[in-house]
C-alpha atoms as a PDB file:
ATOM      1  CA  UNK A   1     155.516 112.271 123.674  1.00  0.00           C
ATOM      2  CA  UNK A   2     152.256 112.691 125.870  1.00  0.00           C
ATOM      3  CA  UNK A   3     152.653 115.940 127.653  1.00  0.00           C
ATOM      4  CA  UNK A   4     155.935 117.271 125.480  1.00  0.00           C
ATOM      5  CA  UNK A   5     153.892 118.665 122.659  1.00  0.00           C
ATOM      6  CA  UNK A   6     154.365 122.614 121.349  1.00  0.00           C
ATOM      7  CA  UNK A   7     153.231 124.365 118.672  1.00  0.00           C
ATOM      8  CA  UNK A   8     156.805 123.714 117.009  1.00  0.00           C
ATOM      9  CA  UNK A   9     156.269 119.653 117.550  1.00  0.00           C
ATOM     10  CA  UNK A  10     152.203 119.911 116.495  1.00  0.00           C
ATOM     11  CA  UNK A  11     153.184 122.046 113.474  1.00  0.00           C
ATOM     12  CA  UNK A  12     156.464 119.247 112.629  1.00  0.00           C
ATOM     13  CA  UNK A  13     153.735 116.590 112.554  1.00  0.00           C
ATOM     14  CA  UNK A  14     150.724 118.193 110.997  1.00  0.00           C
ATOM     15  CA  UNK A  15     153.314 118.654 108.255  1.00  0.00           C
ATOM     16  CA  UNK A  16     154.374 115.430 108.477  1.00  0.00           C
ATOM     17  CA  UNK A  17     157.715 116.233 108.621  1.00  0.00           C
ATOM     18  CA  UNK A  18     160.136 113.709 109.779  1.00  0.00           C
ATOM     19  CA  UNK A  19     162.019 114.281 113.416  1.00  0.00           C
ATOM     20  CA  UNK A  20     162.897 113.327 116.638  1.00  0.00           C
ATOM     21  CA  UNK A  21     162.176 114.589 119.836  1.00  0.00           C
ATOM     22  CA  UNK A  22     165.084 115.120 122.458  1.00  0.00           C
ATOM     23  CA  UNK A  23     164.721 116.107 125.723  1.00  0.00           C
ATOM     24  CA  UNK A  24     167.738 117.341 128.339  1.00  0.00           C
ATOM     25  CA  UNK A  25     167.465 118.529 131.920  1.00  0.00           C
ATOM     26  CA  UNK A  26     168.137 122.248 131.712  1.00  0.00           C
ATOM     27  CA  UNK A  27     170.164 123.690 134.712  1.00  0.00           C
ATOM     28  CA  UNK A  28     170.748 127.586 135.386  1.00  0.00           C
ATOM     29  CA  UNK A  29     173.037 129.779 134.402  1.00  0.00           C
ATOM     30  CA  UNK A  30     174.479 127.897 131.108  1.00  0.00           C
ATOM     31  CA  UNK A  31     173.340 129.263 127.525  1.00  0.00           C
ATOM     32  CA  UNK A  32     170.942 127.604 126.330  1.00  0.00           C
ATOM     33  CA  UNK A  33     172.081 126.237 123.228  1.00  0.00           C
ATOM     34  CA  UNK A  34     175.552 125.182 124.636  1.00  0.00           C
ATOM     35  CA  UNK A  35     174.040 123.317 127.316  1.00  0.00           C
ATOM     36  CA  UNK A  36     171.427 121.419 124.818  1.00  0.00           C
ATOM     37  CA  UNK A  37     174.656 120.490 122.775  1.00  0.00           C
ATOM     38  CA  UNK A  38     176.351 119.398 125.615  1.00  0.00           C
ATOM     39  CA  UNK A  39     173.853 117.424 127.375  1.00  0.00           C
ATOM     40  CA  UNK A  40     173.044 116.187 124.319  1.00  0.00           C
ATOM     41  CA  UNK A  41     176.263 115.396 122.983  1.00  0.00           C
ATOM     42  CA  UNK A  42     175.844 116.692 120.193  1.00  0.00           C
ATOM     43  CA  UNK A  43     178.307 118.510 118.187  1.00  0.00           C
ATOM     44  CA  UNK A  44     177.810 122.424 119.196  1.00  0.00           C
ATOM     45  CA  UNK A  45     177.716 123.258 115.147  1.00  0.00           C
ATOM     46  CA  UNK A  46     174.798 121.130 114.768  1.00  0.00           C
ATOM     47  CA  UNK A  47     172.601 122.431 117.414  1.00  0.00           C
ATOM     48  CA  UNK A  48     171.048 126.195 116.561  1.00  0.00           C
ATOM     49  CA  UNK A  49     169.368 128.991 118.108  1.00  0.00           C
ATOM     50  CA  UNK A  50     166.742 131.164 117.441  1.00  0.00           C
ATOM     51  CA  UNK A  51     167.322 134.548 117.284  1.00  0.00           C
ATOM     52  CA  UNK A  52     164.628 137.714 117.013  1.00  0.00           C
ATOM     53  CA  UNK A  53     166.101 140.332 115.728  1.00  0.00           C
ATOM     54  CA  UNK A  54     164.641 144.187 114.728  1.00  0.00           C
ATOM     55  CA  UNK A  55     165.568 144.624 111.095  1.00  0.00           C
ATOM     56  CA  UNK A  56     164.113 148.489 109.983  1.00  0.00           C
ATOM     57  CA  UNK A  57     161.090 148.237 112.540  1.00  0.00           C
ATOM     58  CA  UNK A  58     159.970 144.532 111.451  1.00  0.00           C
ATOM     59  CA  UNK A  59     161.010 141.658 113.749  1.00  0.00           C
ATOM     60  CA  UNK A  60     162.922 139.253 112.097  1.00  0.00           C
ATOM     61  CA  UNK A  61     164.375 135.548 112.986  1.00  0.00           C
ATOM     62  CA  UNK A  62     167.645 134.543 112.842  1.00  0.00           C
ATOM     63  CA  UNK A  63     168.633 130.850 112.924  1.00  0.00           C
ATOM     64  CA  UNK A  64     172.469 130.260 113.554  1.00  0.00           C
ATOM     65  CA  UNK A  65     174.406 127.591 115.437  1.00  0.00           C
ATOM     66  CA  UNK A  66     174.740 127.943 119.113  1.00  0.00           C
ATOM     67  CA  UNK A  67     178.659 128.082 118.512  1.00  0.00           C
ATOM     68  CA  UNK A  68     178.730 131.348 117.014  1.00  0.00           C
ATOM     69  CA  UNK A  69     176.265 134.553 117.036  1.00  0.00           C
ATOM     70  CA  UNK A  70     174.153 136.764 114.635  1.00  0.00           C
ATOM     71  CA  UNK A  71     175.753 138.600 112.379  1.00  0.00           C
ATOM     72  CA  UNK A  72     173.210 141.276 112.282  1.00  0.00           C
ATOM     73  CA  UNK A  73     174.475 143.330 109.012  1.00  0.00           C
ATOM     74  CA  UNK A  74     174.153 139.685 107.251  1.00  0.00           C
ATOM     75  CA  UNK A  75     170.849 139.055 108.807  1.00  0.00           C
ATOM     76  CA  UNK A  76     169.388 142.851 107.351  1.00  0.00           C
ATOM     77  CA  UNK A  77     171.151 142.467 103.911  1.00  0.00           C
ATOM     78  CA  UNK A  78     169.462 138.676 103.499  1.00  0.00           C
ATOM     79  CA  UNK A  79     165.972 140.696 104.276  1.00  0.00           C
ATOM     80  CA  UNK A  80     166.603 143.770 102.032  1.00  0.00           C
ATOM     81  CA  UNK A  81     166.839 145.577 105.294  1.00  0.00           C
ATOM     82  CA  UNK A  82     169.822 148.458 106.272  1.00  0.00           C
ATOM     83  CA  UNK A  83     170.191 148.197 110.280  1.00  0.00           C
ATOM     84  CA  UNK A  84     169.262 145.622 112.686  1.00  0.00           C
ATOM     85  CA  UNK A  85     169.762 145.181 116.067  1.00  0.00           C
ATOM     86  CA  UNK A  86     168.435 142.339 118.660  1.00  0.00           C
ATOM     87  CA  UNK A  87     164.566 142.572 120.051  1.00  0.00           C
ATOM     88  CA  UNK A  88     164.036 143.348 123.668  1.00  0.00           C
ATOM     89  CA  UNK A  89     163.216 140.003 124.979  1.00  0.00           C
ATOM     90  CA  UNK A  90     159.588 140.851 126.371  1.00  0.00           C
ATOM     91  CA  UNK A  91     159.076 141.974 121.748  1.00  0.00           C
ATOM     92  CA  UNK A  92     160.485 138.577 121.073  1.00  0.00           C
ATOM     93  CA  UNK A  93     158.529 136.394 123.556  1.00  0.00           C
ATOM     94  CA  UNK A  94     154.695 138.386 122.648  1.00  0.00           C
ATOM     95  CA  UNK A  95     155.817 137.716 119.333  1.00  0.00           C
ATOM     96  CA  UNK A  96     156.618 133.874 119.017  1.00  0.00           C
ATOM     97  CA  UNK A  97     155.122 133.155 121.988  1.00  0.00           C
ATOM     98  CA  UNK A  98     157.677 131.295 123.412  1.00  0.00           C
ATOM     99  CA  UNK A  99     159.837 132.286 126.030  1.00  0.00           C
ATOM    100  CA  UNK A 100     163.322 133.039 126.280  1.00  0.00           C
ATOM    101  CA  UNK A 101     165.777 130.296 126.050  1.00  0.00           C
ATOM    102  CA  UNK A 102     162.579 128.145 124.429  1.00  0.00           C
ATOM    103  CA  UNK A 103     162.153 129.896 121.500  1.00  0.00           C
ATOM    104  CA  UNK A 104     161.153 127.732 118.543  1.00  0.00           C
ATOM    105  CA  UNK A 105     161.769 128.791 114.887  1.00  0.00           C
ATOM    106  CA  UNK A 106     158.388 126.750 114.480  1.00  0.00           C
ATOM    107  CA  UNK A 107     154.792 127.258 115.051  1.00  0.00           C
ATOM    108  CA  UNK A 108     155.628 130.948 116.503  1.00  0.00           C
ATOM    109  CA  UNK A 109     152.202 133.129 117.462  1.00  0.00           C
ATOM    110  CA  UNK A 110     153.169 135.477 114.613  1.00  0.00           C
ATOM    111  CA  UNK A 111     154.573 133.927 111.170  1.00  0.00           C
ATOM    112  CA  UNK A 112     158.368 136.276 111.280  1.00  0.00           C
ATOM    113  CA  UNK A 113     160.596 136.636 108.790  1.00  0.00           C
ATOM    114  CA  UNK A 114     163.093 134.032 108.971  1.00  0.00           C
ATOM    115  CA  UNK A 115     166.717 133.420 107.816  1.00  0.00           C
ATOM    116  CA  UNK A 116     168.555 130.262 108.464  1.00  0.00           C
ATOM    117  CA  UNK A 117     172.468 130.175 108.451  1.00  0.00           C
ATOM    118  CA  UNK A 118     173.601 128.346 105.434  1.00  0.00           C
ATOM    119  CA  UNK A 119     176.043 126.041 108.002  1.00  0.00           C
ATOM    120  CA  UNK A 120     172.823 124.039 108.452  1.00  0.00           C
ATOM    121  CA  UNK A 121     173.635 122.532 104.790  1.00  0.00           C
ATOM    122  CA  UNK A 122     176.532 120.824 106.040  1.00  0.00           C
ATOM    123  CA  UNK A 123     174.845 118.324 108.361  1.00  0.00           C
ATOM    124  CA  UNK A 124     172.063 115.459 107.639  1.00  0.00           C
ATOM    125  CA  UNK A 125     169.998 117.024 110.407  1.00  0.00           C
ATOM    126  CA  UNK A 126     170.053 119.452 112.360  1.00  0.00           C
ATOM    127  CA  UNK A 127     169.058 120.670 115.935  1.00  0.00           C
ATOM    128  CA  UNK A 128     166.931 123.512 116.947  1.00  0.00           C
ATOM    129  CA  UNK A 129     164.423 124.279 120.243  1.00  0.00           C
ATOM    130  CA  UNK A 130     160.995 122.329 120.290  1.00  0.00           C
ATOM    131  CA  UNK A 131     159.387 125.509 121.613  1.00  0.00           C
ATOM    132  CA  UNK A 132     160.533 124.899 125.624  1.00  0.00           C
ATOM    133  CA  UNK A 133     163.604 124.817 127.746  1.00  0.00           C
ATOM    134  CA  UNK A 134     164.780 120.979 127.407  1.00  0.00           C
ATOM    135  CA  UNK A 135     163.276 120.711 124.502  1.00  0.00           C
ATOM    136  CA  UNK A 136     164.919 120.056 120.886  1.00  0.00           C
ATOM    137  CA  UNK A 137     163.806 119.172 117.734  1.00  0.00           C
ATOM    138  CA  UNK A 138     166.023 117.076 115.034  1.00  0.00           C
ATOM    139  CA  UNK A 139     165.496 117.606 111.820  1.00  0.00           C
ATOM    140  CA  UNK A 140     166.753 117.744 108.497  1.00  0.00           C
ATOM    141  CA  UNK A 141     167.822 121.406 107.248  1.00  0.00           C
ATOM    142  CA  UNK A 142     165.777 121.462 104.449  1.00  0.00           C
ATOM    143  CA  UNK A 143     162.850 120.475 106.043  1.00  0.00           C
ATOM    144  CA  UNK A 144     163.685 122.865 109.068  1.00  0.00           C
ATOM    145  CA  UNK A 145     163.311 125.766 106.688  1.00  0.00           C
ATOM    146  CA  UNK A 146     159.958 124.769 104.475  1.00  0.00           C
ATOM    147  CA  UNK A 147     158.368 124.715 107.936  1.00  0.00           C
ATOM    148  CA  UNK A 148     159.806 127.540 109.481  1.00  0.00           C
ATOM    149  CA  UNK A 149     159.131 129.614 105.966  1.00  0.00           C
ATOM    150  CA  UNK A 150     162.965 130.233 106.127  1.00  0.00           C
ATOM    151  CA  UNK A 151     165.304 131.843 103.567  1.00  0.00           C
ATOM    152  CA  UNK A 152     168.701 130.628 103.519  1.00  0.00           C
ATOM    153  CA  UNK A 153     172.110 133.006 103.758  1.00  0.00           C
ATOM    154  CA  UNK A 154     175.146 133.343 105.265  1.00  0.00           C
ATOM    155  CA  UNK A 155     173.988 135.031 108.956  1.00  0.00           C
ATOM    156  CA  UNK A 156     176.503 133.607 111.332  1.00  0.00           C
ATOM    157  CA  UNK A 157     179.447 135.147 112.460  1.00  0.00           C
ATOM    158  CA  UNK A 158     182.075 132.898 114.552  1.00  0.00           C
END
């Protein structure tokens, strides 16, 4: 992995948290998350995407498979929050310090409040960026949210 490492992969194996590494070739113009499922071959329900919302003034992460999107009334309620709405990319990047389209729900500059979709029950692992375009992370769902500090709901919407 010489050269591949993030704060999401240090942070996996300081915790000593079982995964693999996969890497793709990321092209242009393709969401993210679509394209890692595809290249990957990887069933697109498996394969999620980090999310940074604004829930009442306090950025927030949502974690939901790259097939659907944020439902962000869902995301607010599992917070105790009333409104949300997505960050402004530039917020959401200073924040995690990742950058769009790489953004890890692991080893982020700031520790956010996190919610991961309850889908990610329904699979042995899961997938979910390794903190860089090209770059996933497969894990088991449990063990994706101890490390990421997560709370589990309902977030997704189809």
């Amino acid at each position: 992995m010489a050269g591949k490492g993030t704060p999401a992969t240090a942070l996996l194996t300081t915790q000593r948290i079982a995964h693999t590494v996969h890497t793709y070739v990321h092209g242009d113009g393709q969401a993210y998350g679509t394209e890692a499922a595809e290249a990957m071959g990887v069933d697109p329900g498996r394969v999620f995407k980090t999310l940074v919302a604004d829930v009442d003034g306090v950025l927030t992460v949502g974690i939901v498979p790259v097939a659907g999107s944020l439902d962000l009334k869902a995301l607010a309620a599992a917070v105790g929050g009333k409104r949300a709405r997505m960050a402004q990319v530039a917020d959401a990047e200073r924040a995690t310090g990742y950058v769009a389209g790489g953004i890890s729900p692991l080893g982020q500059r700031k520790r956010l409040r996190t919610v991961l979709d309850a889908s990610a029950d329904e699979f042995e692992t899961v997938f979910c960026s390794g903190g860089r375009r090209g770059l996933e992370v497969e894990l088991a769902p449990a063990d994706l949210a101890r490390a990421a500090n997560a709370t589990v709901a309902a977030i997704a919407a189809p």
